[in-house]
C-alpha atoms as a PDB file:
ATOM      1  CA  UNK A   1      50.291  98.936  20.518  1.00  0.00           C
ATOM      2  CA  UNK A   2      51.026 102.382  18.961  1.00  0.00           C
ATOM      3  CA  UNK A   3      54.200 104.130  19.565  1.00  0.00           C
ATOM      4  CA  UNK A   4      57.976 103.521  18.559  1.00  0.00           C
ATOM      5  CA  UNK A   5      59.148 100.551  18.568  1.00  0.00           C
ATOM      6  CA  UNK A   6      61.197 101.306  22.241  1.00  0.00           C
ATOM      7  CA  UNK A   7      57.994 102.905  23.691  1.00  0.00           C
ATOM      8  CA  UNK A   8      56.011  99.840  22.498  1.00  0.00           C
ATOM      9  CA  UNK A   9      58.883  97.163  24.008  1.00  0.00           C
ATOM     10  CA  UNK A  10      58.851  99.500  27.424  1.00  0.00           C
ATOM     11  CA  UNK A  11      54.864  99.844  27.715  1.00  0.00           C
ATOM     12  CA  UNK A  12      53.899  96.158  27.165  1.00  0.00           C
ATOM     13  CA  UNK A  13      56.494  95.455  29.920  1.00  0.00           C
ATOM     14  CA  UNK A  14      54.729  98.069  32.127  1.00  0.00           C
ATOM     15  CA  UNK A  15      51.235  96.371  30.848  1.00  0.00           C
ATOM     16  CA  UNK A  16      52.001  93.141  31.602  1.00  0.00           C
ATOM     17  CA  UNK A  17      53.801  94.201  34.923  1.00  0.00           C
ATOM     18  CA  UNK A  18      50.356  95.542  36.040  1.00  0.00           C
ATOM     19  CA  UNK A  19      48.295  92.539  35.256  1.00  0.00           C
ATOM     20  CA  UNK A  20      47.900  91.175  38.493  1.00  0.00           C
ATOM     21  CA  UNK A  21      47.250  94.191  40.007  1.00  0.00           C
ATOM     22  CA  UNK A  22      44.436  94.991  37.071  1.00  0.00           C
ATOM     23  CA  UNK A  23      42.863  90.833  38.324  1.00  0.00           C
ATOM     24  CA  UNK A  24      42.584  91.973  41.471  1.00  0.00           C
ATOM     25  CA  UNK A  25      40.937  95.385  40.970  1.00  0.00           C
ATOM     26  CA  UNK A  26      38.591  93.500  38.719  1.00  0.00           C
ATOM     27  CA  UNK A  27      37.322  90.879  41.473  1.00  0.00           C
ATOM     28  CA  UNK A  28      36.205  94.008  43.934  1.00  0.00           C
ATOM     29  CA  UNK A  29      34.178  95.625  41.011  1.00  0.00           C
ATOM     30  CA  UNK A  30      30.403  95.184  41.372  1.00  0.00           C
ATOM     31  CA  UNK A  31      29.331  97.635  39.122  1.00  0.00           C
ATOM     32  CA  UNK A  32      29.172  96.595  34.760  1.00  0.00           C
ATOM     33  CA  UNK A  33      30.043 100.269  34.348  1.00  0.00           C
ATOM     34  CA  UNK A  34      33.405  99.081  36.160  1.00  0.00           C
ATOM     35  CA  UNK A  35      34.269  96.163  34.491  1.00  0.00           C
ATOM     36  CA  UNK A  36      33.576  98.322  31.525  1.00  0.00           C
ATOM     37  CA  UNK A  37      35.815 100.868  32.707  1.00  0.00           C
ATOM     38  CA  UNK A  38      38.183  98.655  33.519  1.00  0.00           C
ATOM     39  CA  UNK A  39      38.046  96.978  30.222  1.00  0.00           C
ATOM     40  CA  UNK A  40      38.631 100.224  28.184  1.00  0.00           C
ATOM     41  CA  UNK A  41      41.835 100.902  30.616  1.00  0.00           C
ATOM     42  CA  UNK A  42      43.322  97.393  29.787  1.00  0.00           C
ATOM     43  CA  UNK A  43      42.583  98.144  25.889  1.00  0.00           C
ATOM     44  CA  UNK A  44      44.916 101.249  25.843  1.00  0.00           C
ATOM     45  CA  UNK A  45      47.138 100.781  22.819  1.00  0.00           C
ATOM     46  CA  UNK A  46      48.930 104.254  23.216  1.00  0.00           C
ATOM     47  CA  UNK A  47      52.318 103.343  24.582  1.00  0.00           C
ATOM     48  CA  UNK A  48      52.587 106.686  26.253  1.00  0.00           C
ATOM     49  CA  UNK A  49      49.779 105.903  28.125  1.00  0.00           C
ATOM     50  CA  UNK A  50      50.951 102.995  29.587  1.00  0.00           C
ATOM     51  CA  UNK A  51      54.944 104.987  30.373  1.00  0.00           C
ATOM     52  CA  UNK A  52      52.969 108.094  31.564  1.00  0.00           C
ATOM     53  CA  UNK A  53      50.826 106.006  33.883  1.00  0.00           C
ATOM     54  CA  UNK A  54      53.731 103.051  34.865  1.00  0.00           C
ATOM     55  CA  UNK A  55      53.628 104.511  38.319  1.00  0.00           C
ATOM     56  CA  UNK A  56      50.256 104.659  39.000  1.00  0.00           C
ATOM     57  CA  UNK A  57      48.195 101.903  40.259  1.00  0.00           C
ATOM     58  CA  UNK A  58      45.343 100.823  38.531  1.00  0.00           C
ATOM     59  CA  UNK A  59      42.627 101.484  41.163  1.00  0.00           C
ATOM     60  CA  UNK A  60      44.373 104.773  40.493  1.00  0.00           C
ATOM     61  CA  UNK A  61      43.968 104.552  37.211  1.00  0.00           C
ATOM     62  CA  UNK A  62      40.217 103.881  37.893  1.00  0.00           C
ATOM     63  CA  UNK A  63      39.531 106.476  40.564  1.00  0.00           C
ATOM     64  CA  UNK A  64      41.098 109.129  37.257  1.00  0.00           C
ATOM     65  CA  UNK A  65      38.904 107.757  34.856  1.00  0.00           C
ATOM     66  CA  UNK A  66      35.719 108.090  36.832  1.00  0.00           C
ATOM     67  CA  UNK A  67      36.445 111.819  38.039  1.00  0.00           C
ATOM     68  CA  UNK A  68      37.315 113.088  34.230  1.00  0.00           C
ATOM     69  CA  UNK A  69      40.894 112.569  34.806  1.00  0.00           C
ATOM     70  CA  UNK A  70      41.383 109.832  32.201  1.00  0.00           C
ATOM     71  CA  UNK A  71      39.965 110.376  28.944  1.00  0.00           C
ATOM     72  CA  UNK A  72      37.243 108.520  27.370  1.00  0.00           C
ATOM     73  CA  UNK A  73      37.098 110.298  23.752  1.00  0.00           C
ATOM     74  CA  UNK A  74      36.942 113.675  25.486  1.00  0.00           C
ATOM     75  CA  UNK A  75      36.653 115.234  29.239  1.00  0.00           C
ATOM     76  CA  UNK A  76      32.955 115.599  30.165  1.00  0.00           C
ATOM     77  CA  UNK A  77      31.023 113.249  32.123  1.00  0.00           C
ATOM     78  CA  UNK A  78      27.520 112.792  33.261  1.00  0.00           C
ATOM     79  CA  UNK A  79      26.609 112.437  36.497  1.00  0.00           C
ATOM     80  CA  UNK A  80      25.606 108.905  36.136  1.00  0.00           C
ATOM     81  CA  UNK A  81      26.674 106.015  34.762  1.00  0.00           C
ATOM     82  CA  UNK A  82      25.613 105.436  30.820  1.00  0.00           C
ATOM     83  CA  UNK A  83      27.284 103.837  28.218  1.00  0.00           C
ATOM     84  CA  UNK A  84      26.395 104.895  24.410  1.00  0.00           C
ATOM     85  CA  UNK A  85      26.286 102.018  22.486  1.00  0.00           C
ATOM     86  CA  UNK A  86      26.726 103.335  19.325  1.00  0.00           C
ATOM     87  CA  UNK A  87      29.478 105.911  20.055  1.00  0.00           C
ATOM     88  CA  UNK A  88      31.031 103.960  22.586  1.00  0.00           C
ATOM     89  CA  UNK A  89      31.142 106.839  24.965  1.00  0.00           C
ATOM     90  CA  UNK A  90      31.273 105.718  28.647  1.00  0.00           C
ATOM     91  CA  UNK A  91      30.136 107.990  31.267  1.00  0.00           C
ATOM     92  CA  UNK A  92      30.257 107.291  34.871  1.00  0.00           C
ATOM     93  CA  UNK A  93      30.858 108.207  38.227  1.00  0.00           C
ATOM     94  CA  UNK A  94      32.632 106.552  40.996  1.00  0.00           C
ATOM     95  CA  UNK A  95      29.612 105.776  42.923  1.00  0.00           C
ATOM     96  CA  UNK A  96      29.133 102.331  43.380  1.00  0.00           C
ATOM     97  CA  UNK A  97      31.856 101.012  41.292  1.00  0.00           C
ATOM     98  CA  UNK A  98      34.103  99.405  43.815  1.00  0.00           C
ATOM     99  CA  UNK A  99      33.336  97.527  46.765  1.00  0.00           C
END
């Protein structure tokens, strides 16, 4: 994880605090482009991400990430669901992601 060595200690306990939460969001996805988004979330290394976000669920989380409001290496998404394999650019919309 990337940050100081306090932000690190404080994220992975906000991380690991949210793990449950992240299982159970992950058995009510029936969509790849969700489990991919999902998995991207759960790589995060940025501790700030994880303190900015500690009181945010992680359907929450989700729901941001499919409307543009978390980043996947910049703001503009399609309006369907693609993933580039060679850039590694995901680009989806919440439609059918969660059941």
């Amino acid at each position: 994880m990337n940050g100081s060595q306090k932000q690190i200690t404080w994220a992975t306990e906000i991380k690991e605090s949210k793990a449950e939460q992240f299982a159970i969001l992950r058995s009510k996805v029936i969509s790849p482009v969700g489990t991919k988004a999902l998995d991207y979330i759960e790589s995060l290394d940025n501790a700030a991400f994880w303190i900015d976000n500690r009181d945010r669920s992680p359907m929450d989380m989700l729901k941001s990430l499919l409307t543009g409001g978390l980043s996947i290496k910049g703001n503009q998404f399609g309006d369907r669901a693609t993933i580039d394999q060679a850039s590694g650019i995901i680009t989806i919309t919440s439609k059918a992601i969660v059941q």
